[in-house]
Protein backbone atom coordinates (compact mmCIF):
# COMPACT_ATOMS: atom_id res chain seq x y z
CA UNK A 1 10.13 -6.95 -41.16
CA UNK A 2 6.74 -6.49 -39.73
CA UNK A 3 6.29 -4.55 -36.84
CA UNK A 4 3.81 -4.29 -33.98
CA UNK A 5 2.62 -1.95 -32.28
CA UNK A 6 2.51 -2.29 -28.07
CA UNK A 7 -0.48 0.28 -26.13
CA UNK A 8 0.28 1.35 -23.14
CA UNK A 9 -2.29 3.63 -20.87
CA UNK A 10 -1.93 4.22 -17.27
CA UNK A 11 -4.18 2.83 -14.67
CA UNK A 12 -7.12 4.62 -13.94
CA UNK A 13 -7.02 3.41 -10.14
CA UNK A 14 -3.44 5.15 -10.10
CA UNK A 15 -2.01 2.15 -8.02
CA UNK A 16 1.46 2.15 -7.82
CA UNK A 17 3.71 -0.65 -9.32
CA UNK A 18 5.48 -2.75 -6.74
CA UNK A 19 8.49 -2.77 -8.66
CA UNK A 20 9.45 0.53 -9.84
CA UNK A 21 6.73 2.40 -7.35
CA UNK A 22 6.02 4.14 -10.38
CA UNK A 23 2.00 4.75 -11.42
CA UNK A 24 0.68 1.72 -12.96
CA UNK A 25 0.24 0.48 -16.45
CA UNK A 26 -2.06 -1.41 -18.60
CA UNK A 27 -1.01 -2.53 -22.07
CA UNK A 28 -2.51 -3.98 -24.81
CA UNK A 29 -6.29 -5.36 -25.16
CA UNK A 30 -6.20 -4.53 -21.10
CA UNK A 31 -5.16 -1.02 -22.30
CA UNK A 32 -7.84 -0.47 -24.99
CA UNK A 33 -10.62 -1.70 -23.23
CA UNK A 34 -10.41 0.87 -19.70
CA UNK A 35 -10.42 3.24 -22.67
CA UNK A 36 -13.50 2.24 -24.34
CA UNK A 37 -14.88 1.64 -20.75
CA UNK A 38 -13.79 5.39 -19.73
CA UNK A 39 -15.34 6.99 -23.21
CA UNK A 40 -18.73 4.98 -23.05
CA UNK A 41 -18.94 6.22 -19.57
CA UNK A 42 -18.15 9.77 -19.67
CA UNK A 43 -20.62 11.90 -20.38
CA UNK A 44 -20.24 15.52 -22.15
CA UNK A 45 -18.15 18.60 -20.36
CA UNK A 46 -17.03 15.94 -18.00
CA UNK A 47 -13.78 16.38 -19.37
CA UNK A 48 -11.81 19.86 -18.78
CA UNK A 49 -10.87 21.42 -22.23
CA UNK A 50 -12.60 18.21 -24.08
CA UNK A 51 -16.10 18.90 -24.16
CA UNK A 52 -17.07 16.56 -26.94
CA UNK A 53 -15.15 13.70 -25.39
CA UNK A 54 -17.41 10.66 -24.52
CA UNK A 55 -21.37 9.91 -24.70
CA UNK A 56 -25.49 10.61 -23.65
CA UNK A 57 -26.06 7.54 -22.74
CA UNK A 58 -26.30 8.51 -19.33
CA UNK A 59 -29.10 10.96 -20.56
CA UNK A 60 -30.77 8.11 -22.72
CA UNK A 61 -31.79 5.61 -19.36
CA UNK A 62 -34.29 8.15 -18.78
CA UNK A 63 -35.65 8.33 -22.21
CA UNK A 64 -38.58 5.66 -23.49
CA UNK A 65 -36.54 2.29 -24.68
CA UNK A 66 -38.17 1.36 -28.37
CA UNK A 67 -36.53 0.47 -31.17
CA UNK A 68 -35.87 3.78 -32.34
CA UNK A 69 -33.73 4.78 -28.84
CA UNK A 70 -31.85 1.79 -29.05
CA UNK A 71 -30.51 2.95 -32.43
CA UNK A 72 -29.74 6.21 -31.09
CA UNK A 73 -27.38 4.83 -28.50
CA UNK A 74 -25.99 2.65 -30.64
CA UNK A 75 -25.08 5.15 -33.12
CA UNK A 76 -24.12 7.35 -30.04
CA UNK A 77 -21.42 4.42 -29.06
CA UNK A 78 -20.44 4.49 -32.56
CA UNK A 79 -19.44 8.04 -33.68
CA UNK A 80 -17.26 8.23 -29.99
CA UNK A 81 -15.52 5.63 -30.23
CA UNK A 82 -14.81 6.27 -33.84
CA UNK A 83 -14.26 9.78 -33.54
CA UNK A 84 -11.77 8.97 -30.33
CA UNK A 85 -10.40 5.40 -30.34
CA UNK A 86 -7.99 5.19 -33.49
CA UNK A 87 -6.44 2.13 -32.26
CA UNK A 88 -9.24 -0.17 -33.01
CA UNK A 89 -11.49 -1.25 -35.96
CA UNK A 90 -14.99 -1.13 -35.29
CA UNK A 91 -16.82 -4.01 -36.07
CA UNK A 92 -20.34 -3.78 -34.19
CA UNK A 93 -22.22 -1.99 -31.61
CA UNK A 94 -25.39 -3.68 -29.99
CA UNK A 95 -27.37 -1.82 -27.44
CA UNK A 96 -30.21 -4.31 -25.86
CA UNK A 97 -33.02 -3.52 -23.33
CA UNK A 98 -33.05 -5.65 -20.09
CA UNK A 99 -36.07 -6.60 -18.43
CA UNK A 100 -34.95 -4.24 -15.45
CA UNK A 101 -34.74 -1.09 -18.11
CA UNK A 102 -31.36 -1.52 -17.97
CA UNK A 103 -29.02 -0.92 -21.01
CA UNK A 104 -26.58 -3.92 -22.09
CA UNK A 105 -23.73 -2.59 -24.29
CA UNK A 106 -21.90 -4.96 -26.62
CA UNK A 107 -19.05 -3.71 -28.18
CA UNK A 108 -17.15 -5.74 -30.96
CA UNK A 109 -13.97 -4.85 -32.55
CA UNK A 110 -10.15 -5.53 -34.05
CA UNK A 111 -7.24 -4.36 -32.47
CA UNK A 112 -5.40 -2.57 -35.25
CA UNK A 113 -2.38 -4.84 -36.01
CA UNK A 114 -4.19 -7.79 -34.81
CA UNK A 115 -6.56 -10.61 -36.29
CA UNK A 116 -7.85 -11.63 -32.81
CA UNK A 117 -11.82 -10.17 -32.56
CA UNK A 118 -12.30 -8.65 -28.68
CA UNK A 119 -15.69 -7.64 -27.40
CA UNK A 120 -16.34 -5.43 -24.78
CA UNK A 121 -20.14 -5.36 -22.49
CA UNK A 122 -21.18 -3.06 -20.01
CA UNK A 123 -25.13 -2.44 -18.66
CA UNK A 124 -26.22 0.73 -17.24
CA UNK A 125 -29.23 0.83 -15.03
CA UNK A 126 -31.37 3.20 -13.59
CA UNK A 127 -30.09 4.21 -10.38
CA UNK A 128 -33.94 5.79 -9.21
């Protein structure tokens, strides 16, 4: 008998559930992806007691963009989410340069347990 494996995180916006008034959940590929989307954005010492948790790529907007930086942050994206995500299967990390020096993420991976490829994109831009 196979079995399968259900992930369940709560919501980061902490809303309540209207039927048990209970905090939120998301499960699943909703589940996995707020947690990709919450380690690709936090940076270093964000986190109390977990100061290797998350990424630079925060610090890497204000570096030059060339070929060379691009792999950086992609191998950046890389070791986190390997080092912290066990429920997935990395497939591929792409990190492009927009034509507003922006920084458009594309994330590509298996749900452990599953045969279904997700992907996950995010940009970051220069705020200044």
């Amino acid at each position: 008998m196979a079995t399968t494996r259900n992930y369940i995180d709560l919501d980061a916006a902490f809303t309540a559930n209207p039927r048990t008034h209970d905090v939120a959940t998301k499960t699943d590929e909703n589940a996995i992806r707020g947690a990709l989307r919450n380690l690709v954005y936090t940076q270093h010492y964000d986190r109390p007691f977990q100061p290797d948790l998350g990424c630079q790529i925060y610090s890497m907007l204000f570096e030059p963009l060339d070929a060379l930086s691009l792999i950086v942050a992609e191998r950046v994206i890389t070791d986190a989410i390997n080092k912290y995500e066990p429920r997935i299967a990395l497939q591929k990390v792409s990190v492009n340069e927009q034509e507003d020096n922006s920084l458009f993420i594309q994330i590509e991976y298996l749900i452990k347990n599953t045969l279904q490829p997700q992907v996950f994109t995010t940009t970051f831009t220069r705020i200044r």
